[in-house]
C-alpha atoms as a PDB file:
ATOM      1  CA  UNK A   1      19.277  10.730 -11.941  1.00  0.00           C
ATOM      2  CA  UNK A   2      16.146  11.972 -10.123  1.00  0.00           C
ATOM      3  CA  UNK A   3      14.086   9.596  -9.014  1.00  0.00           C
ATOM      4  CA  UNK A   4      10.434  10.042  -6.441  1.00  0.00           C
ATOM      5  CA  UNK A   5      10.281   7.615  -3.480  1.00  0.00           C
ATOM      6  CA  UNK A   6       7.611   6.639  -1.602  1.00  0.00           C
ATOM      7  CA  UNK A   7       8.164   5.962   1.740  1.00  0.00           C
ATOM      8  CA  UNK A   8       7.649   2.401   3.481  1.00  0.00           C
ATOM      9  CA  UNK A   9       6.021   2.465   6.659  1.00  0.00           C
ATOM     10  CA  UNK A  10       4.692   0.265   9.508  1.00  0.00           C
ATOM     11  CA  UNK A  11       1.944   1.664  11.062  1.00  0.00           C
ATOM     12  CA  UNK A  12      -0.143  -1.318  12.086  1.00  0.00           C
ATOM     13  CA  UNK A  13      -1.326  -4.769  12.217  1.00  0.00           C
ATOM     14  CA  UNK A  14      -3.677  -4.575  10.085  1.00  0.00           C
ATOM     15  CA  UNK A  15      -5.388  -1.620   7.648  1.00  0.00           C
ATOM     16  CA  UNK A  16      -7.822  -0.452  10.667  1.00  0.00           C
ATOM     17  CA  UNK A  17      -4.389   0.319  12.680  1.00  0.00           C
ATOM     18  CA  UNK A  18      -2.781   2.598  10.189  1.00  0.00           C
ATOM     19  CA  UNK A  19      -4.939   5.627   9.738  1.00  0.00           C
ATOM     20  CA  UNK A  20      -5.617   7.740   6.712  1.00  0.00           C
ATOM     21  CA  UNK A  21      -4.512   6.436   3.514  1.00  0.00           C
ATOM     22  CA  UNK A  22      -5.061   8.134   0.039  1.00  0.00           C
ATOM     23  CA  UNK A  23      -7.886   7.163  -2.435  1.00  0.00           C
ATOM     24  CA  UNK A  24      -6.490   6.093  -6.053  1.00  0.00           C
ATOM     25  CA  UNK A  25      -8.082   9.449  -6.900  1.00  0.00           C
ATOM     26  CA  UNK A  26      -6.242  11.104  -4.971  1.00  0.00           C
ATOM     27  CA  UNK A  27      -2.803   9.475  -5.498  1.00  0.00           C
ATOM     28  CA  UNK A  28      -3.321  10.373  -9.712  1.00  0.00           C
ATOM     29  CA  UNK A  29      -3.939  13.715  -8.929  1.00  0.00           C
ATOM     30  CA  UNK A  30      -0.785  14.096  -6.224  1.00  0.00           C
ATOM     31  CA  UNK A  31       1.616  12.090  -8.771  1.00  0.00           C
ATOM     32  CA  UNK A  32       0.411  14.539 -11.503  1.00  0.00           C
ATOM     33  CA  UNK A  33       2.754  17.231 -10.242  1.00  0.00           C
ATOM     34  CA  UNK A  34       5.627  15.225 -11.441  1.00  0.00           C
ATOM     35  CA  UNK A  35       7.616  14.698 -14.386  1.00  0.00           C
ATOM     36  CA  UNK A  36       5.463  11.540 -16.191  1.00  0.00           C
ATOM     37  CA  UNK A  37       8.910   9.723 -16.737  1.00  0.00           C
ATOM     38  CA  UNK A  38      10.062   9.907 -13.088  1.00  0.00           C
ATOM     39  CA  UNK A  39      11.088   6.564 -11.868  1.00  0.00           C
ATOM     40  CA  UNK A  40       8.942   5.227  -8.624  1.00  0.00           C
ATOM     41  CA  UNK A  41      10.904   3.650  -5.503  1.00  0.00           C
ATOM     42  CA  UNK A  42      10.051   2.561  -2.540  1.00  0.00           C
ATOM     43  CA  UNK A  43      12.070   3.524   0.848  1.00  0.00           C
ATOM     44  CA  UNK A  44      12.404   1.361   3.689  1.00  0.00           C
ATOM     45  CA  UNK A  45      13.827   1.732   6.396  1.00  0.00           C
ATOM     46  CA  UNK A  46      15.292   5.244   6.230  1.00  0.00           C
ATOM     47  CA  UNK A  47      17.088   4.498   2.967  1.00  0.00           C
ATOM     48  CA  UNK A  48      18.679   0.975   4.175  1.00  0.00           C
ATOM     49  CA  UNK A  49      16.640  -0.590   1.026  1.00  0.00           C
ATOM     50  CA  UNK A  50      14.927  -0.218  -1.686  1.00  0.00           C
ATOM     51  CA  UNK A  51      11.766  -1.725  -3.899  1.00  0.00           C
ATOM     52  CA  UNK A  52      10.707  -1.152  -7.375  1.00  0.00           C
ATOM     53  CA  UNK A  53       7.178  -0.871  -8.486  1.00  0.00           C
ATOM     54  CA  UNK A  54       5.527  -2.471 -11.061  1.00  0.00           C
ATOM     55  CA  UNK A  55       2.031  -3.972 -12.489  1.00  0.00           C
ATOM     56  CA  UNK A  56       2.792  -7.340 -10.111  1.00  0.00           C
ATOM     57  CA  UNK A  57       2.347  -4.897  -7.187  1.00  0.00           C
ATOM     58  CA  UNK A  58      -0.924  -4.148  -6.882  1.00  0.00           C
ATOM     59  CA  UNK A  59      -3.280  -6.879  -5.863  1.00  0.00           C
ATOM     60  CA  UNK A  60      -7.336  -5.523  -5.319  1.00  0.00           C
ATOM     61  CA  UNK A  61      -8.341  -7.405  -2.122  1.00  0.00           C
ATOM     62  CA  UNK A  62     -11.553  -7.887   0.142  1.00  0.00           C
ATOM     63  CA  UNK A  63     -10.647  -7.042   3.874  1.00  0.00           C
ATOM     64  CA  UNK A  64     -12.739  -8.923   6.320  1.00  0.00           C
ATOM     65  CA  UNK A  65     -12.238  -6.783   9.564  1.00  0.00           C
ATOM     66  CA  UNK A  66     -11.444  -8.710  12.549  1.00  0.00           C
ATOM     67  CA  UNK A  67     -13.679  -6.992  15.208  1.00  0.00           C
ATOM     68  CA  UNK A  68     -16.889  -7.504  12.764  1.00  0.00           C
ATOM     69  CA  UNK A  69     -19.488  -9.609  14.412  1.00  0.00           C
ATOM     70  CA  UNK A  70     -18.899 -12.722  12.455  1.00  0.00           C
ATOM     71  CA  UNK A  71     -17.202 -16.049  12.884  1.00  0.00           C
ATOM     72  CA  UNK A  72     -13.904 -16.705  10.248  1.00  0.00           C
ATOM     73  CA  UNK A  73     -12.420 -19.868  10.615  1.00  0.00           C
ATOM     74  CA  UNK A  74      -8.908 -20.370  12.086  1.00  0.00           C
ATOM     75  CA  UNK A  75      -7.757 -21.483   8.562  1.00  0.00           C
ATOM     76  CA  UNK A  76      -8.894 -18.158   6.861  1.00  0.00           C
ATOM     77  CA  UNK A  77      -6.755 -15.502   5.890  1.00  0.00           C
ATOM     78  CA  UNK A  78      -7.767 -12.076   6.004  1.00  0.00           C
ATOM     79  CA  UNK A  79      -7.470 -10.718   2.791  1.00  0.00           C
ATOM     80  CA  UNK A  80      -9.488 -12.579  -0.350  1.00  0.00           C
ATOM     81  CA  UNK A  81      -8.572 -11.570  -3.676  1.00  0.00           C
ATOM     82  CA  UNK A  82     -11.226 -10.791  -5.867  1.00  0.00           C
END
């Protein structure tokens, strides 16, 4: 069976740490190039597990950047759902 992974990485702390990351856009147009019935995967760890993907894995969040020149409090997380 063929299947597409994505790779898993750890790049950071936090979103500022981890560089450039595609746009939506740009992840339709790049997944366009395969076969529409191709299962998804993530790979972790150079194979040693797997994920599956599916609608529960995409959550739309606010990131409040840490080095902005505002006060959070300690009991605030950093990502809000909207």
């Amino acid at each position: 069976m063929n299947v597409l992974y994505i790779e898993g990485r750890r790049n950071g702390y936090d979103p500022d740490q981890c560089g450039r990351t595609m746009t939506v856009s740009e992840m339709i147009d790049f997944l366009s190039q395969f076969d529409g019935d191709l299962p998804i995967y993530l790979n972790n760890d150079s194979g040693y597990t797997f994920g599956n993907i599916d609608e529960d894995s995409f959550s739309e969040c606010k990131y409040n950047d840490p080095d902005a020149d505002y006060e959070v409090p300690d009991d605030e997380v950093d990502f809000e759902e909207e």
